[in-house]
Structure formats: structure tokens, C-alpha cells
C-alpha atoms as a PDB file:
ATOM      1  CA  UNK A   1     -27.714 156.136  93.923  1.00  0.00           C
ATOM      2  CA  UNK A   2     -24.274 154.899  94.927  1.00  0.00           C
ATOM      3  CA  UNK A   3     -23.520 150.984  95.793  1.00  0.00           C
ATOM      4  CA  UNK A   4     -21.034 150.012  98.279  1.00  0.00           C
ATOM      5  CA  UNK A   5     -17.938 148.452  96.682  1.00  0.00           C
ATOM      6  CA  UNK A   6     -18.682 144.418  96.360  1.00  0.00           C
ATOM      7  CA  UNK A   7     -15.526 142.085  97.645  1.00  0.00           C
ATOM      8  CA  UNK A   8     -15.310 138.889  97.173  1.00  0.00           C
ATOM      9  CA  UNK A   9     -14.193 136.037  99.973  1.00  0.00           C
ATOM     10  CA  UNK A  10     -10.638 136.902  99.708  1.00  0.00           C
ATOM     11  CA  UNK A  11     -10.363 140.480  99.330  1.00  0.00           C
ATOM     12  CA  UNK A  12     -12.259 141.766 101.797  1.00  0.00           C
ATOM     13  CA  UNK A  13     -11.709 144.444 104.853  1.00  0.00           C
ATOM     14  CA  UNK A  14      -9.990 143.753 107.669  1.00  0.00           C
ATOM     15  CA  UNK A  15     -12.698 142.303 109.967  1.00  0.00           C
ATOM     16  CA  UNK A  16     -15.235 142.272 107.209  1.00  0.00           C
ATOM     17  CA  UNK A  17     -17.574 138.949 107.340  1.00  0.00           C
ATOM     18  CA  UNK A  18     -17.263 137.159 104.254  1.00  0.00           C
ATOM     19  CA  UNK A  19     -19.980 136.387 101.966  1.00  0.00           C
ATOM     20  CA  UNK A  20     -19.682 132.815 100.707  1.00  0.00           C
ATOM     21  CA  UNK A  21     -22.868 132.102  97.705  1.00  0.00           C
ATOM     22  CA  UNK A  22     -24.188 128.611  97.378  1.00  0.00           C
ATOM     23  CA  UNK A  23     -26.571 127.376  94.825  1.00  0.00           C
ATOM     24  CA  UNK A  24     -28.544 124.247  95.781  1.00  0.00           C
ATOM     25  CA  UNK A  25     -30.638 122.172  93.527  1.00  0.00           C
ATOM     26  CA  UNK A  26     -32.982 119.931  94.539  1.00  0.00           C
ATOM     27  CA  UNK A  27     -34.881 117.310  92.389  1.00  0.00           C
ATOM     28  CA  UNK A  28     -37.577 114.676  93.996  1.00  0.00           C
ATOM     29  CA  UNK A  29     -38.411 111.353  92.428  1.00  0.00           C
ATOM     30  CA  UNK A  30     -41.435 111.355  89.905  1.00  0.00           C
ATOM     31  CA  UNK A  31     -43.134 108.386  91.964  1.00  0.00           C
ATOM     32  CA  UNK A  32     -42.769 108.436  95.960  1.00  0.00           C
ATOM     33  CA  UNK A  33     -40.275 106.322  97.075  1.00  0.00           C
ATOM     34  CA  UNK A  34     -41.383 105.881  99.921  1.00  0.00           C
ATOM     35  CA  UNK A  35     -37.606 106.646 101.639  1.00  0.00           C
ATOM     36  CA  UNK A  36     -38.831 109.916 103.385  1.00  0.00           C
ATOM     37  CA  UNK A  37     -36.090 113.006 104.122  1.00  0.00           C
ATOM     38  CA  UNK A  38     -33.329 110.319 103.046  1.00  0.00           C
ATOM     39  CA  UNK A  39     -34.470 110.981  99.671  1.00  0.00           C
ATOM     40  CA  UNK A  40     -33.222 114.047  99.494  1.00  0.00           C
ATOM     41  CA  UNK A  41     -31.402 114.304  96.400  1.00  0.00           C
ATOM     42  CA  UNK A  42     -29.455 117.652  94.352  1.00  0.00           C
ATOM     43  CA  UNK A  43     -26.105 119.414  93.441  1.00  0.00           C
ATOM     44  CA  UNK A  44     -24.753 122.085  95.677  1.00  0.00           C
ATOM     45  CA  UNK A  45     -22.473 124.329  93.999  1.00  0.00           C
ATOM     46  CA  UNK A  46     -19.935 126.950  95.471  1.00  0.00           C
ATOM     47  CA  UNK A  47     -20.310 130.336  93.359  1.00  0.00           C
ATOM     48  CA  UNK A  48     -16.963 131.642  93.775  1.00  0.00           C
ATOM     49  CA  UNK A  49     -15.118 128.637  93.191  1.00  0.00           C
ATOM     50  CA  UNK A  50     -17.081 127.096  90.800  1.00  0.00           C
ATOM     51  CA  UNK A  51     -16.685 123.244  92.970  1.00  0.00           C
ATOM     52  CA  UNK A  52     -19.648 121.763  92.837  1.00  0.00           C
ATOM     53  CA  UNK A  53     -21.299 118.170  94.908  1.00  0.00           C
ATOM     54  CA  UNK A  54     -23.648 115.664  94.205  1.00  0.00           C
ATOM     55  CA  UNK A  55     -25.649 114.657  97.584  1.00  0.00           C
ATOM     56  CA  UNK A  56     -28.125 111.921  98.441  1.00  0.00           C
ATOM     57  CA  UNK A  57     -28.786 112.964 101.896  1.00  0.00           C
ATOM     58  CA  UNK A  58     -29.077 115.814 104.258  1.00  0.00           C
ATOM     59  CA  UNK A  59     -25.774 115.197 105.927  1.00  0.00           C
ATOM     60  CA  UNK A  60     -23.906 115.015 102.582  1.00  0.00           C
ATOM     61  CA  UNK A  61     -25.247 118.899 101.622  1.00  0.00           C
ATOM     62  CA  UNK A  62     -24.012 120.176 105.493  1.00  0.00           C
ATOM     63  CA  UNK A  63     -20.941 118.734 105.022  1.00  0.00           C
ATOM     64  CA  UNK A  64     -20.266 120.369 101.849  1.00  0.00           C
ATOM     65  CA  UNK A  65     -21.571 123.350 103.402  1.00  0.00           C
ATOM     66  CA  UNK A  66     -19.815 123.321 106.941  1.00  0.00           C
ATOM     67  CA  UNK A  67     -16.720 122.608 104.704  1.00  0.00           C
ATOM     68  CA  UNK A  68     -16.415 126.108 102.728  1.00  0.00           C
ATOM     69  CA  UNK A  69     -17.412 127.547 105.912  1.00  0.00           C
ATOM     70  CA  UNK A  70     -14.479 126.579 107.453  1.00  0.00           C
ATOM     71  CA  UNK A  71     -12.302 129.743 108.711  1.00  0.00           C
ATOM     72  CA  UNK A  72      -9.363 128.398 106.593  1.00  0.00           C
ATOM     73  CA  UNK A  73     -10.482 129.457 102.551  1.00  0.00           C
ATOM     74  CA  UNK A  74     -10.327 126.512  99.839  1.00  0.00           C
END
């Protein structure tokens, strides 16, 4: 079995889509808080760039998110 040739964000095809990898980690409190979604808490981490991000809230993950989404690479 042959397997297409991987690229990574940068070196890619002309007009290929880029593949950006995320790892998210999410931890919850031992007792409720009582805080509901806002309690979200975790590290996101960019794969290929190794930059990773604390966040206490939804918003803070999509930001970090939208960011390396961004047409313009980091």
C-alpha cells in the first residue's frame, strides 16, 4: 500500500489546504464549582510549532485557535 506524501503547513502544494494539529487538554475541578461553562479550564498546544496556551474560558481557547488559523503563518 502506498501513502500520499505528508506536508507540513509550510510546504505544501500550490492550492493545497493546510493541515494545522492542535492538542487540547481539558481538566475539571474535583468538587463542582458551581461556575458552569466558565469553568472551563486546559492547555491548547500547536503541534507544529510547539506554542502552547493556558485558558480559563471558552473564548481564551478560540482565540488561540482563530489565531493560528489566520491566513498569515506564525
Amino acid at each position: 500500500m502506498r501513502f500520499p506524501e505528508q506536508t507540513s503547513g509550510v510546504e505544501r502544494p500550490v492550492g493545497a489546504a493546510a493541515t494545522r494539529t492542535f492538542v487540547v487538554r481539558l481538566w475539571e475541578p474535583a468538587e463542582p464549582t458551581g461556575d458552569g461553562p466558565e469553568a472551563l479550564r486546559g492547555v491548547v498546544d500547536h503541534v507544529q510549532s510547539g506554542r502552547s496556551a493556558p485558558f480559563g474560558d471558552a473564548d481564551a481557547l478560540l482565540a488561540f485557535l482563530r489565531a493560528w488559523c489566520a491566513p498569515a503563518e506564525r
